[in-house]
Protein backbone atom coordinates (compact mmCIF):
# COMPACT_ATOMS: atom_id res chain seq x y z
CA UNK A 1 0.59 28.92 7.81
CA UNK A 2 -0.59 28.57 11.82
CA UNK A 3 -2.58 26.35 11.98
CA UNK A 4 -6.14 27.00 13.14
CA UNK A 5 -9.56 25.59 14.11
CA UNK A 6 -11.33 24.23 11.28
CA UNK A 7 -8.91 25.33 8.71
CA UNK A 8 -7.07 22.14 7.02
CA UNK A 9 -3.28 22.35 7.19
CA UNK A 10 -2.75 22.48 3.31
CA UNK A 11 -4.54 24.72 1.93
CA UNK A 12 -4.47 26.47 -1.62
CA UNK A 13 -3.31 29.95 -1.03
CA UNK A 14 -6.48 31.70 -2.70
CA UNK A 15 -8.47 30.28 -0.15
CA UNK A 16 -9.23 31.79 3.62
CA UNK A 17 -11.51 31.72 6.47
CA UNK A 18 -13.16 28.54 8.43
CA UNK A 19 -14.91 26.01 6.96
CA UNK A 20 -18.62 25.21 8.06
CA UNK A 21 -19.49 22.15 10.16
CA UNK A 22 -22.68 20.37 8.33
CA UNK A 23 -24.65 16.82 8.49
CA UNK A 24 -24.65 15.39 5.15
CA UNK A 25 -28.39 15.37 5.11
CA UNK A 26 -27.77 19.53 5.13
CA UNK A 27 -25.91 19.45 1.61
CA UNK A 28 -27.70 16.03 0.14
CA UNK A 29 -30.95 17.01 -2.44
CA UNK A 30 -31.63 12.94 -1.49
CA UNK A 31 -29.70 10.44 0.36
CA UNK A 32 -31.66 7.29 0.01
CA UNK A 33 -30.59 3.37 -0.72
CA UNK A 34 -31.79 0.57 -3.22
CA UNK A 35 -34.45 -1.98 -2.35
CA UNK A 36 -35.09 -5.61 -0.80
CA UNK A 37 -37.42 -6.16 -3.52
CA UNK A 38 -35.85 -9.48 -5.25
CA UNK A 39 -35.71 -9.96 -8.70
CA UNK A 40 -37.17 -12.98 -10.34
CA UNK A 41 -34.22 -13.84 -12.45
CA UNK A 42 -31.09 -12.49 -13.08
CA UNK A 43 -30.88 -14.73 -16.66
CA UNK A 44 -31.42 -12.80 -19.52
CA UNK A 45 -32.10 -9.56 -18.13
CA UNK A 46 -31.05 -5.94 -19.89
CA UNK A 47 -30.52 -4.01 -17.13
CA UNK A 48 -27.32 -4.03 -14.28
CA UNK A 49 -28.62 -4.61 -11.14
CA UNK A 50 -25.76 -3.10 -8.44
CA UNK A 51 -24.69 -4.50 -5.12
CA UNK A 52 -22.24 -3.81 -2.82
CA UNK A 53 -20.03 -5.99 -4.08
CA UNK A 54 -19.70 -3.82 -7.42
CA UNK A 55 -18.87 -0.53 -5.51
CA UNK A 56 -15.35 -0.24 -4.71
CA UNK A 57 -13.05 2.56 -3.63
CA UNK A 58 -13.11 4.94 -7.14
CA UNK A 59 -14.98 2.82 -9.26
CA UNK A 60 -17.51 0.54 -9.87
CA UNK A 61 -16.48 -3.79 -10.79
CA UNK A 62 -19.05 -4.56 -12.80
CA UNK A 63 -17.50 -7.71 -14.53
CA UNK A 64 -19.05 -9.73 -11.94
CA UNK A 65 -22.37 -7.97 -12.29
CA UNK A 66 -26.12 -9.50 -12.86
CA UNK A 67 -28.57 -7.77 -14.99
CA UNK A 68 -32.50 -8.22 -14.68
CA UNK A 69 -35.27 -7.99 -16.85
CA UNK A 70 -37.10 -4.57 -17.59
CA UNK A 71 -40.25 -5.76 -15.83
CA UNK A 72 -37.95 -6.11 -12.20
CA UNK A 73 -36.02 -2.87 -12.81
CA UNK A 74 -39.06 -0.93 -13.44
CA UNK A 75 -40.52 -2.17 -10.27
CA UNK A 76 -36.93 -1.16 -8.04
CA UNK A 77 -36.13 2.09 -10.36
CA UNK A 78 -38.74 3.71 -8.86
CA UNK A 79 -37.25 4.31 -5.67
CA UNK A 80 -33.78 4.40 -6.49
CA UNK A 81 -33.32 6.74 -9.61
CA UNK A 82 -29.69 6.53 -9.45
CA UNK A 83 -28.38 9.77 -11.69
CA UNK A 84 -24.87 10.25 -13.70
CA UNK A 85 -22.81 12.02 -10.92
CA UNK A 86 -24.18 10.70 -7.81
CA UNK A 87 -22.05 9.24 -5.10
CA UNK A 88 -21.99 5.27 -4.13
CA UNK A 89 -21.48 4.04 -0.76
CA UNK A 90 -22.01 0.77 0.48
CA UNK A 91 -23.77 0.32 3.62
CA UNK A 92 -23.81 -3.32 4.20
CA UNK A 93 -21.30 -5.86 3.47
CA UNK A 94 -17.78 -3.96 3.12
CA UNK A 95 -19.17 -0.56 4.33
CA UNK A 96 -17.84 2.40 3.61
CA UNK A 97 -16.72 1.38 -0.20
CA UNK A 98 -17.63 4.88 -2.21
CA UNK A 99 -17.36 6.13 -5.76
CA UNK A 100 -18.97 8.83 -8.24
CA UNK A 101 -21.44 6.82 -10.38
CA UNK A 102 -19.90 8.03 -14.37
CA UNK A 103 -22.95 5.71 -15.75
CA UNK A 104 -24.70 7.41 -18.64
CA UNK A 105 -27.25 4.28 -18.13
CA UNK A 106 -30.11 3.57 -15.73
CA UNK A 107 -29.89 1.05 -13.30
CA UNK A 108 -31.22 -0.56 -10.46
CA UNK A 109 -29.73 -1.01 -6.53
CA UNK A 110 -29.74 -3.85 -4.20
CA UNK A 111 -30.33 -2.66 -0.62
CA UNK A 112 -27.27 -2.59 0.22
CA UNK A 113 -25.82 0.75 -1.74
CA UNK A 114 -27.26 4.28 -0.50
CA UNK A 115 -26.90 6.91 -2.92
CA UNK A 116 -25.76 10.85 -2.59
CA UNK A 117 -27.13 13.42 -4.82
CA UNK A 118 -25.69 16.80 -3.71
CA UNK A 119 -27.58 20.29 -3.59
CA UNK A 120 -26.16 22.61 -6.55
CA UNK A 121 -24.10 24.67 -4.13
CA UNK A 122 -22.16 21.56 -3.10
CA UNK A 123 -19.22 19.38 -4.79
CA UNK A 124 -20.11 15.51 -5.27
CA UNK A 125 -16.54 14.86 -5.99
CA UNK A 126 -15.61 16.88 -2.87
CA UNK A 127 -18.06 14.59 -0.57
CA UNK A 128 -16.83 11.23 -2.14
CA UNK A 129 -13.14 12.54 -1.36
CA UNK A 130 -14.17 13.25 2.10
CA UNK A 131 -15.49 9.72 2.63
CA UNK A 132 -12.82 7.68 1.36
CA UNK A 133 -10.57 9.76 3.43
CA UNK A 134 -9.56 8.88 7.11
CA UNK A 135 -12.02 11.36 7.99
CA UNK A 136 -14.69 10.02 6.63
CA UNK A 137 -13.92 6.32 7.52
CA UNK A 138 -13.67 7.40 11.07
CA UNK A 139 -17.18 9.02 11.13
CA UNK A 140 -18.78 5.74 9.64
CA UNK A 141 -16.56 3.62 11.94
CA UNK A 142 -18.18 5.92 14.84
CA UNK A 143 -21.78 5.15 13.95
CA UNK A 144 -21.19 1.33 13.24
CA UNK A 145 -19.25 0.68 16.49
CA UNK A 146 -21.03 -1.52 19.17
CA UNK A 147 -23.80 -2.84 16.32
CA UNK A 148 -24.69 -6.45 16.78
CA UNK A 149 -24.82 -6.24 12.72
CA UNK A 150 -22.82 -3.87 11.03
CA UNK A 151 -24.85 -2.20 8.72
CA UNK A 152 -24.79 1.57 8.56
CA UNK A 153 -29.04 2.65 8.12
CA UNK A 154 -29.72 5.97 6.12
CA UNK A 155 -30.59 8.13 9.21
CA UNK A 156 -27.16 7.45 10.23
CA UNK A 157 -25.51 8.37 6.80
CA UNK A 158 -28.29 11.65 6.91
CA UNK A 159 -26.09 12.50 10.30
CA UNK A 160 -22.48 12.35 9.31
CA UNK A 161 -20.52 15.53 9.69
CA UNK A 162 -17.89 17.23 7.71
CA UNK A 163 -16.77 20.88 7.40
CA UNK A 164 -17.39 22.48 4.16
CA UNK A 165 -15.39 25.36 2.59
CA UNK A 166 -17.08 27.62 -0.11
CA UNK A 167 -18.08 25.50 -3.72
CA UNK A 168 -14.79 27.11 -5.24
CA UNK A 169 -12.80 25.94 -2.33
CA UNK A 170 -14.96 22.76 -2.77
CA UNK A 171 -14.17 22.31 -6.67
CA UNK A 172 -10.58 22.95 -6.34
CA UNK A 173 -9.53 20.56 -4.12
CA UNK A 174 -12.09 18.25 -5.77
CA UNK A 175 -10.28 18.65 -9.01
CA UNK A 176 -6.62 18.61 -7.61
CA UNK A 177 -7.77 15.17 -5.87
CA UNK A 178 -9.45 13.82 -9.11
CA UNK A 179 -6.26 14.47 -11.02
CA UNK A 180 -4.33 12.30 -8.74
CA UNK A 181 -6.88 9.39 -8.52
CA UNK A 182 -6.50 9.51 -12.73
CA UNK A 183 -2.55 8.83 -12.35
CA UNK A 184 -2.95 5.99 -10.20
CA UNK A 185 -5.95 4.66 -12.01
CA UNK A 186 -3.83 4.59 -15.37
CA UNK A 187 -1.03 2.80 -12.93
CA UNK A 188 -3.47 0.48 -12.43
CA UNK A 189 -4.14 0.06 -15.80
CA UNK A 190 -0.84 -0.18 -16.72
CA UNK A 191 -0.63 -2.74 -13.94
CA UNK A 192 -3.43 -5.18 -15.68
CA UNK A 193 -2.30 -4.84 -19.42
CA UNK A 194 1.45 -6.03 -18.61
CA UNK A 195 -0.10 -8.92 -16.30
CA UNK A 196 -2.33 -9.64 -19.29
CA UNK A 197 0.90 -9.21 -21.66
CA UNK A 198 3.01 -11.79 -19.63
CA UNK A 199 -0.37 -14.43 -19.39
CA UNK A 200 -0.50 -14.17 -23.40
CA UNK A 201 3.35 -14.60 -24.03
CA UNK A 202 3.85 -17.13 -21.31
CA UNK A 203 1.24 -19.42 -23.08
CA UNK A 204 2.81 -18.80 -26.18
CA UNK A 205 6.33 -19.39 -24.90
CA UNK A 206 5.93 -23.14 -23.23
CA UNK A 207 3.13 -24.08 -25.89
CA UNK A 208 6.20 -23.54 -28.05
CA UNK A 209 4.60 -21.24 -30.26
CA UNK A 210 6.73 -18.52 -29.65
CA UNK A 211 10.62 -20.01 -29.44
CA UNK A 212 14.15 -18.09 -29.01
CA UNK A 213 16.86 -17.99 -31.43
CA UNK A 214 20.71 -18.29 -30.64
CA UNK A 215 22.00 -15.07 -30.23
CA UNK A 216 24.63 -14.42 -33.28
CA UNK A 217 27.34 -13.63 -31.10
CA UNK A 218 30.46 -14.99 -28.91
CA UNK A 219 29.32 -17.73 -27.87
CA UNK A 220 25.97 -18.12 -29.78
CA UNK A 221 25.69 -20.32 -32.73
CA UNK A 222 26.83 -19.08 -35.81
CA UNK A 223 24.82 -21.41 -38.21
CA UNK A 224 21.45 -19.66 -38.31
CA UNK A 225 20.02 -22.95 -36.45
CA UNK A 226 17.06 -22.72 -33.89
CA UNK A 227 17.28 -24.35 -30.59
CA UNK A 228 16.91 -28.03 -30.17
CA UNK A 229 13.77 -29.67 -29.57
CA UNK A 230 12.26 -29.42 -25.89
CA UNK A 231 12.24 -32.71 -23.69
CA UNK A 232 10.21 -34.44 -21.65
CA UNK A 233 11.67 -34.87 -18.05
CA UNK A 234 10.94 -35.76 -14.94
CA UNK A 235 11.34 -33.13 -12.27
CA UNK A 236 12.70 -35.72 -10.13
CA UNK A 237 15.40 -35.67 -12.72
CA UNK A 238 16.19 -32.04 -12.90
CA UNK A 239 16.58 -31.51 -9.24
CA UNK A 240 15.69 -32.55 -5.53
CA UNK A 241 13.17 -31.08 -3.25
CA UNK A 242 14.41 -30.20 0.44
CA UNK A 243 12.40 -30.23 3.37
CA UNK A 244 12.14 -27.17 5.88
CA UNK A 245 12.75 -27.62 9.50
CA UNK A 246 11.81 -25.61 12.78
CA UNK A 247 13.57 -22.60 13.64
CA UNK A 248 12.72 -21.96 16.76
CA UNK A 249 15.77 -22.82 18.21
CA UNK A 250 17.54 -20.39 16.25
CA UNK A 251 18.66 -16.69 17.21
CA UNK A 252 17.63 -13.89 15.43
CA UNK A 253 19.82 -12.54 12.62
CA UNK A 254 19.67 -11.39 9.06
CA UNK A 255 18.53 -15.01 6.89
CA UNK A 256 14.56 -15.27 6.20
CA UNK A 257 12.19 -17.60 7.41
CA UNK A 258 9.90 -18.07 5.05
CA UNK A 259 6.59 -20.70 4.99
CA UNK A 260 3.76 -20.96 2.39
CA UNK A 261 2.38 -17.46 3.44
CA UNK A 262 5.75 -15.78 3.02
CA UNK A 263 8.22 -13.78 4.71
CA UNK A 264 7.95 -15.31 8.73
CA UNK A 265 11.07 -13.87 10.26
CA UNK A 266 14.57 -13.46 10.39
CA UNK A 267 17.27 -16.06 11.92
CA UNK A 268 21.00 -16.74 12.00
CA UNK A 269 21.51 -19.70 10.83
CA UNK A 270 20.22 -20.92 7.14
CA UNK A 271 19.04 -23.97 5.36
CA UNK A 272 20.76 -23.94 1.95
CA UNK A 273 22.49 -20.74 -0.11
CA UNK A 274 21.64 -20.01 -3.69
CA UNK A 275 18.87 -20.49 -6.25
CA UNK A 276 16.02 -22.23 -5.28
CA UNK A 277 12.23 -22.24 -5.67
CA UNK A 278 9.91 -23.08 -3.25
CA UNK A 279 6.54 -24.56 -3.33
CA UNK A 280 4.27 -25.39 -0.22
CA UNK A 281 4.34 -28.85 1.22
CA UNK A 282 1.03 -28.41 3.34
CA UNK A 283 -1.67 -26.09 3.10
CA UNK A 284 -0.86 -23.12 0.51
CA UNK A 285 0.33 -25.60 -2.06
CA UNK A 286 0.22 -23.59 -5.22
CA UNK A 287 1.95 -20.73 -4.90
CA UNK A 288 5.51 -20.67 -5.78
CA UNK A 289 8.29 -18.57 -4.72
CA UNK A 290 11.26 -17.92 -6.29
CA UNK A 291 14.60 -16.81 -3.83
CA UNK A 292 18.43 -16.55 -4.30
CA UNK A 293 20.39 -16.06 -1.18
CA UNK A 294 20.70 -17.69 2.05
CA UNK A 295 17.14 -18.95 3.29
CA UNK A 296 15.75 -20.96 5.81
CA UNK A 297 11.82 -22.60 5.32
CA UNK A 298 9.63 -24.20 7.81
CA UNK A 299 8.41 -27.60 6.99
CA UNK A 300 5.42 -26.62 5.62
CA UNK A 301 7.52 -25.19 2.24
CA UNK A 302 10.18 -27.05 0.16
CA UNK A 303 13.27 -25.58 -1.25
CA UNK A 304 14.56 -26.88 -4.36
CA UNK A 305 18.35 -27.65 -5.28
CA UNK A 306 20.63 -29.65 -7.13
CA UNK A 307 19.21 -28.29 -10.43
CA UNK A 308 21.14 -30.37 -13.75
CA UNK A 309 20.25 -29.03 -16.86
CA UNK A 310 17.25 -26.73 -15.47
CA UNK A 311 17.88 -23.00 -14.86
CA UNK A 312 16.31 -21.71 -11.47
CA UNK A 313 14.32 -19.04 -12.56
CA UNK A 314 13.26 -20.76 -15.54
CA UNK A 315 12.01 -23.59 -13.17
CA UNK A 316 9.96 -20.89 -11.14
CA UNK A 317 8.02 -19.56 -14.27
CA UNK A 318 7.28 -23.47 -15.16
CA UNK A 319 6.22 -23.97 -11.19
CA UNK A 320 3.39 -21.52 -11.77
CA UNK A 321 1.69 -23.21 -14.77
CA UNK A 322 1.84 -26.51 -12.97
CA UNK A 323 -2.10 -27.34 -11.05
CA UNK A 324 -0.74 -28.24 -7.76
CA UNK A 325 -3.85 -29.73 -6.61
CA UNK A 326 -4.60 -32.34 -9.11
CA UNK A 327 -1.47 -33.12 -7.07
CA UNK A 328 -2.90 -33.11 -3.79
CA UNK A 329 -3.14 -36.31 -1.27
CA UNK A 330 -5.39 -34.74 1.50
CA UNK A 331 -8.75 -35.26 1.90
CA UNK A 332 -8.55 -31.78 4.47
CA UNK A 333 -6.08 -29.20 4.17
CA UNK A 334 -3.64 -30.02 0.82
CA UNK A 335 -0.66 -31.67 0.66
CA UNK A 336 2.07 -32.78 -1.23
CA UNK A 337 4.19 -35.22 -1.30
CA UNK A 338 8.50 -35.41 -2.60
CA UNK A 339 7.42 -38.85 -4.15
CA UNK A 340 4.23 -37.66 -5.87
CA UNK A 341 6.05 -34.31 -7.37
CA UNK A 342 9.23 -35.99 -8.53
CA UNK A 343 7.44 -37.68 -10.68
CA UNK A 344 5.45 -34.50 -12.46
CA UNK A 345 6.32 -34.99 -15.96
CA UNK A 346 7.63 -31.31 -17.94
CA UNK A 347 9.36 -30.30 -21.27
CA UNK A 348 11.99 -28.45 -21.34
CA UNK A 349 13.77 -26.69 -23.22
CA UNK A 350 17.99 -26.29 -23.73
CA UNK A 351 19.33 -24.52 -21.12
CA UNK A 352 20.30 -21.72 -23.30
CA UNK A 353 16.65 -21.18 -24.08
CA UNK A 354 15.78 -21.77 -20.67
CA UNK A 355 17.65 -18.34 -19.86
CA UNK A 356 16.35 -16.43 -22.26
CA UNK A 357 13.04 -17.29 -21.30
CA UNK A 358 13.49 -16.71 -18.06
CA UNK A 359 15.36 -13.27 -18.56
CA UNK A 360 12.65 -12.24 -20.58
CA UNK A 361 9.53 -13.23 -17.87
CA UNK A 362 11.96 -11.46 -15.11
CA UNK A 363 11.31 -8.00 -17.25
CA UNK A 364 8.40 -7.98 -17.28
CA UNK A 365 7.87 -8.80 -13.53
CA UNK A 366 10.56 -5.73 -12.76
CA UNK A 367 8.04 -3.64 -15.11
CA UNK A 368 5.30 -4.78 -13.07
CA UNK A 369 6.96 -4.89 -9.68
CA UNK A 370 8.00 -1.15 -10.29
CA UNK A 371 4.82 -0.45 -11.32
CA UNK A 372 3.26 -1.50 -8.05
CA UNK A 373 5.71 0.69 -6.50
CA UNK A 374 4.83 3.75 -8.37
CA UNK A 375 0.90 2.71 -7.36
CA UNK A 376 2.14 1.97 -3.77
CA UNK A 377 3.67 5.60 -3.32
CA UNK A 378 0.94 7.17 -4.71
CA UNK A 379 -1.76 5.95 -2.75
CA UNK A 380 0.35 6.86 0.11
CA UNK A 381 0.83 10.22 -0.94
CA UNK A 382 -2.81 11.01 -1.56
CA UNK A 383 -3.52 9.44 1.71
CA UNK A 384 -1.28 12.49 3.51
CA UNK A 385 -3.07 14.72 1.07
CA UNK A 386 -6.24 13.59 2.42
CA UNK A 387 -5.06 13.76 5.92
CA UNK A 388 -3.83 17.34 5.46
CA UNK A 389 -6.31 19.03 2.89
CA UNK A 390 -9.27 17.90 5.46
CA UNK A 391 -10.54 19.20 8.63
């Protein structure tokens, strides 16, 4: 379809004509925010009290949320009568953070959060679509730019402008939109309940409470007998930390860099080939990284090799349960040192069971890493949508 002025490039075919430049003050029955009033107390209060920190893009967090008494709500409810159905959007702090409010319960607003209530003739689920949209973020961007303190004040929210299609038009896209924001909402889901999964099984795993049995097959035991007891090493015992180096020196190529915030850049020349895992010498100390290949680090990140009796990946998944900074010997940013770390005490268990373990955590990462990338593609395909479906 040619493309013309105000008419959005994707279009459901049922649909036709221009759509109608407003302000959002035009289509709002009230556009208003909550209050400075402070509460006296947030203990032992009955009633959520919302911030911009609990309105995110699609929903509201509100397991960090504080409650007040009935007394303090009272006294802010009455000029912020936030209804089932009305749009969020933050104004101070991380601006432009919007969502429909699906709250069946009262509640009171910090300053900070404005409110949309639409006329009758006009989609809220439309309007929060436009604003989390390019289009939208660009029109709060524009009336935020050059502030001393970002803040975006109501008359400015009163002014943005959108084009409108009819309420069908409105509803449909609303709906189509909706639909997609449920898929990637139950990705996310998905997401948190297998990264909730692999906490639970991991602590039952090395508690022991959970253990593998030989596999009754070539190879595997034949006798019906578990595993051996897990022992207590030493990690200087199971294998030797290597120190990174500069790579400045070095010409580009194909072979990662990589330091305690990741992926750097990519050399021709490489430090050591295989299995290792890394964990930061200085600064991010606590986040280990597990590699096979050819790899070069920086001397802020140690590779690991020389593993005897200790499977790789195994060694990664016992990395993360280990506090790195009760380990730390700097006063300013952390460090650690080879001497200090060889000396971490572990059990382990055979190196049979060591596999299986580790096969089984590296499942459920691939379900969560592909997971990601289903959430990953969607957002990007509702951002085009937006991009498209908007004028």
């Amino acid at each position: 379809m040619e493309k013309q002025r105000n008419i959005p490039e994707l279009r459901f075919p049922e649909f036709e004509g221009e759509w109608e430049k407003k302000k959002l003050g035009e289509v709002a029955e009230k556009i208003t925010d909550g209050t400075h009033f402070s509460p006296k107390s947030f203990d032992h209060g009955e009633f959520l009290y919302i911030t911009s920190k609990n309105v995110k893009d699609g929903y509201m967090e509100l397991s960090n949320a504080q409650y007040i008494s009935y007394e303090d709500h009272t006294n802010i409810y009455k000029r912020c009568d936030v209804k089932k159905g009305d749009i969020l959007l933050t104004k101070d702090g991380t601006i432009g953070q919007s969502c429909i409010n699906e709250l069946e319960i009262e509640f009171s607003l910090l300053s900070s959060v404005a409110f949309i209530r639409t006329l009758s003739n006009y989609s809220n689920y439309f309007i929060y679509q436009l604003i989390v949209s390019d289009i939208g973020q660009r029109e709060i961007e524009s009336q935020i730019a050059g502030q001393a303190l970002r803040r975006i004040t109501l008359q400015k929210i009163n002014n943005f402008e959108f084009h409108f299609p009819s309420l069908p038009e409105q509803s449909k896209i609303a709906t189509f939109l909706t639909a997609v924001d449920e898929k990637l909402q139950a990705l996310k889901k998905k997401k948190s309940l297998l990264k909730v999964y692999k906490k639970g099984v991991m602590q039952k795993l090395f508690s022991q409470e959970l253990r593998f049995k030989p596999a009754r097959q070539s190879g595997g035991s034949e006798d019906g007998k578990d595993f051996g007891d897990w022992e207590e090493k030493k990690l200087g015992e199971i294998l030797k930390f290597g120190n990174g180096k500069d790579y400045k020196h070095l010409g580009e190529g194909s072979i990662p860099v990589f330091g305690t915030g990741g992926l750097m850049t990519k050399v021709d020349a490489f430090l050591y080939e295989g299995e290792t895992v890394c964990i930061g010498r200085k600064g991010t100390i606590d986040k280990p990284m597990y590699y096979n290949g050819k790899i070069w680090t920086v001397d802020t990140l140690f590779y690991t090799h020389s593993f005897r009796d200790a499977v790789p990946k195994f060694i990664f998944y016992l990395f993360s349960r280990i506090n790195w900074k009760l380990h730390n010997e700097a006063g300013g940013v952390p460090s650690l040192s080879k001497s200090t770390i060889e000396q971490i005490a572990l059990s382990l268990p055979p190196v049979p069971e060591q596999t299986l373990i580790a096969n089984f955590l590296t499942s459920i990462d691939e379900k969560i890493n592909h997971t990601q990338s289903e959430i990953t593609k969607t957002e990007v395909w509702k951002k085009g949508l937006l991009q498209k479906m908007f004028v």
